[in-house]
Protein backbone atom coordinates (compact mmCIF):
# COMPACT_ATOMS: atom_id res chain seq x y z
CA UNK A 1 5.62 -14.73 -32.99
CA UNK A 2 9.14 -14.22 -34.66
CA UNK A 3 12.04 -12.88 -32.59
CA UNK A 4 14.22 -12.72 -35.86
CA UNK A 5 16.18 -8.95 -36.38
CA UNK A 6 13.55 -8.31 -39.13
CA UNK A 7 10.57 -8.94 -37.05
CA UNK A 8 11.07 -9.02 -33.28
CA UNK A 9 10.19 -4.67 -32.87
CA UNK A 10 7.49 -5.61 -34.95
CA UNK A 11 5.79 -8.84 -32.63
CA UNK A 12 6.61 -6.21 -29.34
CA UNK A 13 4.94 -3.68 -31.00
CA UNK A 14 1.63 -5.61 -31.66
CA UNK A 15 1.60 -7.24 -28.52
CA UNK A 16 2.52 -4.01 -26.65
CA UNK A 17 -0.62 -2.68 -28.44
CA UNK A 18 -2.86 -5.34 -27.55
CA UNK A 19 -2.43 -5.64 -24.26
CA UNK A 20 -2.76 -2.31 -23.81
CA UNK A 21 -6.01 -2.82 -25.30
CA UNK A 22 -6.73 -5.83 -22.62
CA UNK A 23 -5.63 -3.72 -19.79
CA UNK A 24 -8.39 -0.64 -20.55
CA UNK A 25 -10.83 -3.42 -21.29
CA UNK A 26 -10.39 -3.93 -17.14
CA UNK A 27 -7.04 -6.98 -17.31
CA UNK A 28 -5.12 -5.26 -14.66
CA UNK A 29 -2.21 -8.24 -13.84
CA UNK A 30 0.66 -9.76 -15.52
CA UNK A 31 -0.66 -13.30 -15.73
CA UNK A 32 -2.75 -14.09 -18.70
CA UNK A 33 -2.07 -10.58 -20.03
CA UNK A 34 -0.83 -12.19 -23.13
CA UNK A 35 -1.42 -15.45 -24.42
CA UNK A 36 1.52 -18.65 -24.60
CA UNK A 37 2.58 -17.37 -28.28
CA UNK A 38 3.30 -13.78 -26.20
CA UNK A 39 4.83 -14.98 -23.20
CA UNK A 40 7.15 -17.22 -25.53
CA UNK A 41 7.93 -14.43 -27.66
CA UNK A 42 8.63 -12.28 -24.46
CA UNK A 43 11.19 -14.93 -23.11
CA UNK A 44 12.78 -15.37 -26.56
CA UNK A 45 14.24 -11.87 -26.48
CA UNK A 46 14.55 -12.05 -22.40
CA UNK A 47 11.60 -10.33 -21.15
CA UNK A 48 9.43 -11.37 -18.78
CA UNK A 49 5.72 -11.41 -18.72
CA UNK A 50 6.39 -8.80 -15.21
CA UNK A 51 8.50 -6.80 -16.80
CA UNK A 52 5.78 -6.50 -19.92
CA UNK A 53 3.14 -5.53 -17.86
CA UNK A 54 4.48 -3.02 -16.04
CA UNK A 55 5.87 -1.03 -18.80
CA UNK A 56 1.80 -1.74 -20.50
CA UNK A 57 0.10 -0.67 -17.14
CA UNK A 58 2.26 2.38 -16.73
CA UNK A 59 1.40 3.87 -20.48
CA UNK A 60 -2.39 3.08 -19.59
CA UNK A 61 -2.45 4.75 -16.63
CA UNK A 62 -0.35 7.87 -17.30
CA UNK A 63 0.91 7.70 -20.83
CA UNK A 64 4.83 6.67 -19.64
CA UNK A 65 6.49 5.13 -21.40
CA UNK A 66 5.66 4.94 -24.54
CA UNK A 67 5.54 2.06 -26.67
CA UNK A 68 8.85 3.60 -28.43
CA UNK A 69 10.53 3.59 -25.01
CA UNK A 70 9.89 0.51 -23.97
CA UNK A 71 11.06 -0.86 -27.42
CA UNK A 72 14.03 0.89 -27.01
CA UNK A 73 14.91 -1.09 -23.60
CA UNK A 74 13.21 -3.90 -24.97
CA UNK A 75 15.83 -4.11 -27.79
CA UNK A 76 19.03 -3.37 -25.06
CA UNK A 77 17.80 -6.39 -22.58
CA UNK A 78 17.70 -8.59 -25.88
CA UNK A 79 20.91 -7.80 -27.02
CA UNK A 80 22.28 -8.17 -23.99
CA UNK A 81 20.50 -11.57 -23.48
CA UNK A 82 21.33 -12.79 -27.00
CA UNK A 83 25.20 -11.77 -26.74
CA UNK A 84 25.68 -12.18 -22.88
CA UNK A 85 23.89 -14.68 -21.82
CA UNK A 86 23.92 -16.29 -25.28
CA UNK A 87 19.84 -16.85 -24.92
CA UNK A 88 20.29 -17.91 -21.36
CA UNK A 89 17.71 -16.49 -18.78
CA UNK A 90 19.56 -15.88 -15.10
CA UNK A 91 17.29 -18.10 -11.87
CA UNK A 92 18.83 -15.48 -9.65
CA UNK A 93 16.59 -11.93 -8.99
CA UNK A 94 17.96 -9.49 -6.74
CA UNK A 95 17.07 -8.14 -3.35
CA UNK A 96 14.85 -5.12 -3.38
CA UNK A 97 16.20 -5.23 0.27
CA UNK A 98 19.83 -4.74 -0.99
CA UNK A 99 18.51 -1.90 -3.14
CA UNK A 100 20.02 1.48 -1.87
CA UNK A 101 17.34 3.79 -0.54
CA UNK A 102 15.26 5.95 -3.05
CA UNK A 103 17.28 8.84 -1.44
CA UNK A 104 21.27 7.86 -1.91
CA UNK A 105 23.12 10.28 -3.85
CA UNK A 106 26.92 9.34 -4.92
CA UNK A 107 28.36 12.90 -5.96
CA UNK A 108 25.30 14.74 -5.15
CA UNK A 109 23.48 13.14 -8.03
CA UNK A 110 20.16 11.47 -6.57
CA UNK A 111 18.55 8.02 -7.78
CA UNK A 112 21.36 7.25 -9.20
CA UNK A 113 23.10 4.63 -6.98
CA UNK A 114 19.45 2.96 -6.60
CA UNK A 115 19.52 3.20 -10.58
CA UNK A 116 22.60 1.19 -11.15
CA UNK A 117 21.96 -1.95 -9.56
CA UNK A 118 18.50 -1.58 -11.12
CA UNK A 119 19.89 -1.10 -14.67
CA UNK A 120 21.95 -4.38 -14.03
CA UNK A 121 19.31 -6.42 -12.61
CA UNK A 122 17.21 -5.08 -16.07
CA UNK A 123 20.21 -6.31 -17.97
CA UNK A 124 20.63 -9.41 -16.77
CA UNK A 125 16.32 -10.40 -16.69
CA UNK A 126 17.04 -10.24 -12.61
CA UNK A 127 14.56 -8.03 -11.68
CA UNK A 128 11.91 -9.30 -8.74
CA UNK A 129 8.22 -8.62 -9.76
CA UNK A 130 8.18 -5.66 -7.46
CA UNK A 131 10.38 -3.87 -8.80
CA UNK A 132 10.55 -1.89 -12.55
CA UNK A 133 13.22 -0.54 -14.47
CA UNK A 134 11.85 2.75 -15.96
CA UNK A 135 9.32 3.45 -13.27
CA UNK A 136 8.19 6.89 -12.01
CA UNK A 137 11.44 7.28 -9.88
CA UNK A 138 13.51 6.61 -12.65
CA UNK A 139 11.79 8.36 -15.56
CA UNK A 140 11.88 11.53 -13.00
CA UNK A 141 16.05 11.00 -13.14
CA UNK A 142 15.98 10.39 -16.87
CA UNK A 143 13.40 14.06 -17.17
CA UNK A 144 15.82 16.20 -14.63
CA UNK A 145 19.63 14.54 -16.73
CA UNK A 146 17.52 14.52 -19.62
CA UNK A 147 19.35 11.22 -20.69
CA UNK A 148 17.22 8.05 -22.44
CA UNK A 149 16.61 5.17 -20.35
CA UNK A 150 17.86 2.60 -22.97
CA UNK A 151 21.02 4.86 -23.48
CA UNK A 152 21.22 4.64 -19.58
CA UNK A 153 21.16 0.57 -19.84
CA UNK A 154 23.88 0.22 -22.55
CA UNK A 155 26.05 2.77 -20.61
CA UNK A 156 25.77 0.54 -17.81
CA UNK A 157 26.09 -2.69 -20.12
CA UNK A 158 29.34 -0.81 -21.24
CA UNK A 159 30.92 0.18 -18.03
CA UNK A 160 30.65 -4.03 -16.61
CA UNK A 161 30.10 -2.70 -12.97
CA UNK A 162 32.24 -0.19 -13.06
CA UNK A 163 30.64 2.79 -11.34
CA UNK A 164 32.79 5.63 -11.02
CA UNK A 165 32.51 5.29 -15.15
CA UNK A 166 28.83 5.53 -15.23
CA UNK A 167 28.74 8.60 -12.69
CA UNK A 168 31.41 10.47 -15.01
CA UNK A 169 28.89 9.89 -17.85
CA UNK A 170 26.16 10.95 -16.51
CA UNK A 171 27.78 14.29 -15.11
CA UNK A 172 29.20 14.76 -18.87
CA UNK A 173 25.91 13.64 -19.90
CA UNK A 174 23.32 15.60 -18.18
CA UNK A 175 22.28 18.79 -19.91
């Protein structure tokens, strides 16, 4: 499989596909959900195997999110590992323990300091196998700010840990 501009959406989108396909046919775990072309294509553009599978067994079980969403933050986390970390993957994955809790608010907006640190981990291919960007609890903050998850990522790739920046955009933001 090709990462090249021209064809990487188009290798995600057949593998996305097909392990979907795998997954109904009763596959239910990241390992061996896609063969050693896949999981070399998924490192080539800084995804992980994890990261794949959730995003598959979340659209088979309840339909979210789609294939284009998970394109969408596909293509941020490659940029971002292409031009960052210049193809580079990080050894380090955060804490989940370090995590604020599911119910810390900064400026009366909740999710959203658990979200940050998230959305950097995601950026940076640090995220531990427990954990997902775009899962329930975050697609329910991107549904009530009505803001696009990948948007959400290059915000944060924008701001470089500054938070007070990406609070003020999400305020201006949120509809």
């Amino acid at each position: 499989m090709n990462q090249s501009s021209s064809n990487w959406e188009q290798s995600f989108s057949k593998l996305f596909q097909a392990a979907v396909e795998k997954y109904r046919r009763g596959h239910v775990k990241a390992s061996g959900l896609v063969d050693g072309a896949g999981a070399s294509f998924l490192a080539s553009i800084g995804h992980t195997e994890q990261e794949f599978f959730d995003f598959v067994e979340d659209f088979s079980r309840g339909g979210e999110p789609t294939l284009e969403a998970a394109l969408k933050i596909a293509a941020v986390r490659r940029d971002y590992f292409l031009q960052e970390q210049k193809g580079k993957t990080s050894a380090y994955l955060i804490s989940m323990d370090k995590l604020p809790s599911k119910d810390a608010t900064v400026e009366g907006i909740g999710w959203l300091p658990r979200l940050i640190p998230k959305a950097e981990a995601k950026l940076r291919g640090e995220m531990p196998p427990d954990l997902m960007y775009g899962c329930g609890g975050d697609r329910k903050f991107f549904r009530t700010h009505q803001i696009d998850p990948a948007d959400f990522l290059r915000k944060v790739w924008n701001a470089k840990g500054n938070q007070a920046e990406i609070v003020s955009w999400v305020k201006a933001t949120a509809k």
